[in-house]
C-alpha atoms as a PDB file:
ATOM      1  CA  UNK A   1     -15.869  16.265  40.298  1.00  0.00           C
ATOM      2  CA  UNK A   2     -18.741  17.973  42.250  1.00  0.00           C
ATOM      3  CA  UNK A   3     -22.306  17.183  41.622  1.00  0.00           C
ATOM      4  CA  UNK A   4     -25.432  19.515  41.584  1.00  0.00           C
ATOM      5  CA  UNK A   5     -29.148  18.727  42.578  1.00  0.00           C
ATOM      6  CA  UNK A   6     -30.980  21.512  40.452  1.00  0.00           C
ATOM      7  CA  UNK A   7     -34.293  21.744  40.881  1.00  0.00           C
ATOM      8  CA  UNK A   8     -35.110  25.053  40.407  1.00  0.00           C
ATOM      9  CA  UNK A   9     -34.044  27.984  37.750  1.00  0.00           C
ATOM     10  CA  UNK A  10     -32.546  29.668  40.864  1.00  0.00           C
ATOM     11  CA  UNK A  11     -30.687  27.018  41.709  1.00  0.00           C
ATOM     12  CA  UNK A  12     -29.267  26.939  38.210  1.00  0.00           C
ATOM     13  CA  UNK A  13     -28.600  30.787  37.821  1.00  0.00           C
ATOM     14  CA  UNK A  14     -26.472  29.907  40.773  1.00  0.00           C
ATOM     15  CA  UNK A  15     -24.327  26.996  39.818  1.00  0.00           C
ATOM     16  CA  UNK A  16     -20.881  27.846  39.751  1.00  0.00           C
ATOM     17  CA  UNK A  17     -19.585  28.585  36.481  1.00  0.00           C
ATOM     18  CA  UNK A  18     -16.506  27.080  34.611  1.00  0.00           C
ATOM     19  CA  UNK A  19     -13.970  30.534  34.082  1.00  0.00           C
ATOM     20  CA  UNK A  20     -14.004  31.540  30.826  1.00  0.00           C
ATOM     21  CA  UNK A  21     -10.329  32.807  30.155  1.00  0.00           C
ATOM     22  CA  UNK A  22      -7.643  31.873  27.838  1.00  0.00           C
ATOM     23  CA  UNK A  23      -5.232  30.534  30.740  1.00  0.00           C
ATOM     24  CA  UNK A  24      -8.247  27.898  31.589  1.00  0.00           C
ATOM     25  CA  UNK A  25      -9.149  27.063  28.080  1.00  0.00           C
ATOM     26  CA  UNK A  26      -5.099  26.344  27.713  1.00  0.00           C
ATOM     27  CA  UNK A  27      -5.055  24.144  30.887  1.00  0.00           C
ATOM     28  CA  UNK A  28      -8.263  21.786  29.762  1.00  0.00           C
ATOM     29  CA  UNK A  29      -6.769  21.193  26.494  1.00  0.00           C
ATOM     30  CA  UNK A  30      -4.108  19.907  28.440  1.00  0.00           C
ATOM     31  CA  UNK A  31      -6.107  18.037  30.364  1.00  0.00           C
ATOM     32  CA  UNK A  32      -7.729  16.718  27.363  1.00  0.00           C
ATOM     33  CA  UNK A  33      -4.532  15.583  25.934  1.00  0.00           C
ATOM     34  CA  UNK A  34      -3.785  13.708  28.615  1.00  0.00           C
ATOM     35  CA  UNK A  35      -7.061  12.124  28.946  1.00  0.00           C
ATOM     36  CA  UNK A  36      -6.933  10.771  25.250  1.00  0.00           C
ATOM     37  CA  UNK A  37      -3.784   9.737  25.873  1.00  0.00           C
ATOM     38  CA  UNK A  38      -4.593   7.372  28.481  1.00  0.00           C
ATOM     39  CA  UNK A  39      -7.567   5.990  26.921  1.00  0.00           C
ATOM     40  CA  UNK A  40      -5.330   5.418  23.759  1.00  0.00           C
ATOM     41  CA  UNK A  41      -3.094   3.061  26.229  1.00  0.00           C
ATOM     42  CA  UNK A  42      -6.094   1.529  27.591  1.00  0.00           C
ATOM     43  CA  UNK A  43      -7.579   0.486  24.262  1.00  0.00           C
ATOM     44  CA  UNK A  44      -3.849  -0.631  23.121  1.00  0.00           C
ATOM     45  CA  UNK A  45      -3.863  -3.015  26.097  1.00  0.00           C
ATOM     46  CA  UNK A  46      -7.174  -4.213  25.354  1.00  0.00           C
ATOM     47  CA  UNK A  47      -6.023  -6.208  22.372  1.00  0.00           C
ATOM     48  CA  UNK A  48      -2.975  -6.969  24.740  1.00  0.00           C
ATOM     49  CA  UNK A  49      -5.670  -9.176  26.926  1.00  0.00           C
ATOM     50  CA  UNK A  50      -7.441 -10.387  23.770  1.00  0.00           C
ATOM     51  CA  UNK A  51      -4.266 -11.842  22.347  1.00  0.00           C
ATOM     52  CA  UNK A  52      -3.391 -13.255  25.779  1.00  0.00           C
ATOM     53  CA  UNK A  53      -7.296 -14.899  25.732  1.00  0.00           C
ATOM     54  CA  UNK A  54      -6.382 -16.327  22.187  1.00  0.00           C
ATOM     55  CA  UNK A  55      -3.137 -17.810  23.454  1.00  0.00           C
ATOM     56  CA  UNK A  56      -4.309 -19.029  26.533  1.00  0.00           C
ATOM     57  CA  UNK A  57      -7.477 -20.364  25.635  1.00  0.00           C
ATOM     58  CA  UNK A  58      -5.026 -22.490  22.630  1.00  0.00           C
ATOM     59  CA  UNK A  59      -2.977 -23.627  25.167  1.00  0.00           C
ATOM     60  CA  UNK A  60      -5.297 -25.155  27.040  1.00  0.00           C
ATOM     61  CA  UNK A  61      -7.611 -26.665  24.704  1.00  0.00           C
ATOM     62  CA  UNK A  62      -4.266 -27.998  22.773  1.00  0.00           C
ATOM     63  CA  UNK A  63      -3.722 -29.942  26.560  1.00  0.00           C
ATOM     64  CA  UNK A  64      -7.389 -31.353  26.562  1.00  0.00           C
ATOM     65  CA  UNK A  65      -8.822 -28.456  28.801  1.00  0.00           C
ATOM     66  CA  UNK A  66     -12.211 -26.340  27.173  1.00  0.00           C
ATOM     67  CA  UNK A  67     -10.753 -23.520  29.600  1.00  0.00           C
ATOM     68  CA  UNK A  68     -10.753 -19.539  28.665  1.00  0.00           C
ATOM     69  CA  UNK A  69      -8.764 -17.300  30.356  1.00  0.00           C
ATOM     70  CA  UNK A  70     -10.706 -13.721  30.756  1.00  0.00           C
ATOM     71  CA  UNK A  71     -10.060 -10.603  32.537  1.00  0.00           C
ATOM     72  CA  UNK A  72     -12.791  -9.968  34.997  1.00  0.00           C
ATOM     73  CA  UNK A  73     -13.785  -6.540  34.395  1.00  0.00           C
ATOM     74  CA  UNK A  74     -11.756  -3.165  33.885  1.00  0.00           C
ATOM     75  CA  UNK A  75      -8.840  -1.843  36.366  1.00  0.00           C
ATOM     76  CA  UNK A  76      -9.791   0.167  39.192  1.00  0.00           C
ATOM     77  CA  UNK A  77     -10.486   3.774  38.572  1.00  0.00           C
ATOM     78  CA  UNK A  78     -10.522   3.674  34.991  1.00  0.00           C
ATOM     79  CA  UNK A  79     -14.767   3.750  34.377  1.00  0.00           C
END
């Protein structure tokens, strides 16, 4: 994705524009599809983590450990 410094109406006027067609509507809802696809697998493997906290953070305290187990952040690329 390209970004624009706009600072004046000129320089808006002359931002490219996104095409306006059928065929490129048809390909972003594609695109779309696929994007809230992935986020629905990202979501489903947040609980995956969560349970995995629960279990691991019951397995240690069961052994006389106050430990949690977390994840340190998202995966690479997906912000």
């Amino acid at each position: 994705m390209e970004s624009f410094h706009v600072r004046t109406q000129k320089e808006f006027e002359d931002l490219p524009r996104a095409p306006a067609g059928q065929a490129w509507r048809d390909k972003q809802r594609v695109i779309d599809q696929e994007q809230r696809a992935a986020l629905a697998d990202i979501h489903s493997r947040e609980e995956e983590i969560e349970a995995l906290d629960d279990f691991v953070t019951d397995l240690f305290r069961r052994h006389g450990r106050d430990l949690r187990f977390r994840d340190t952040g998202p995966p690479e690329g997906s912000s």
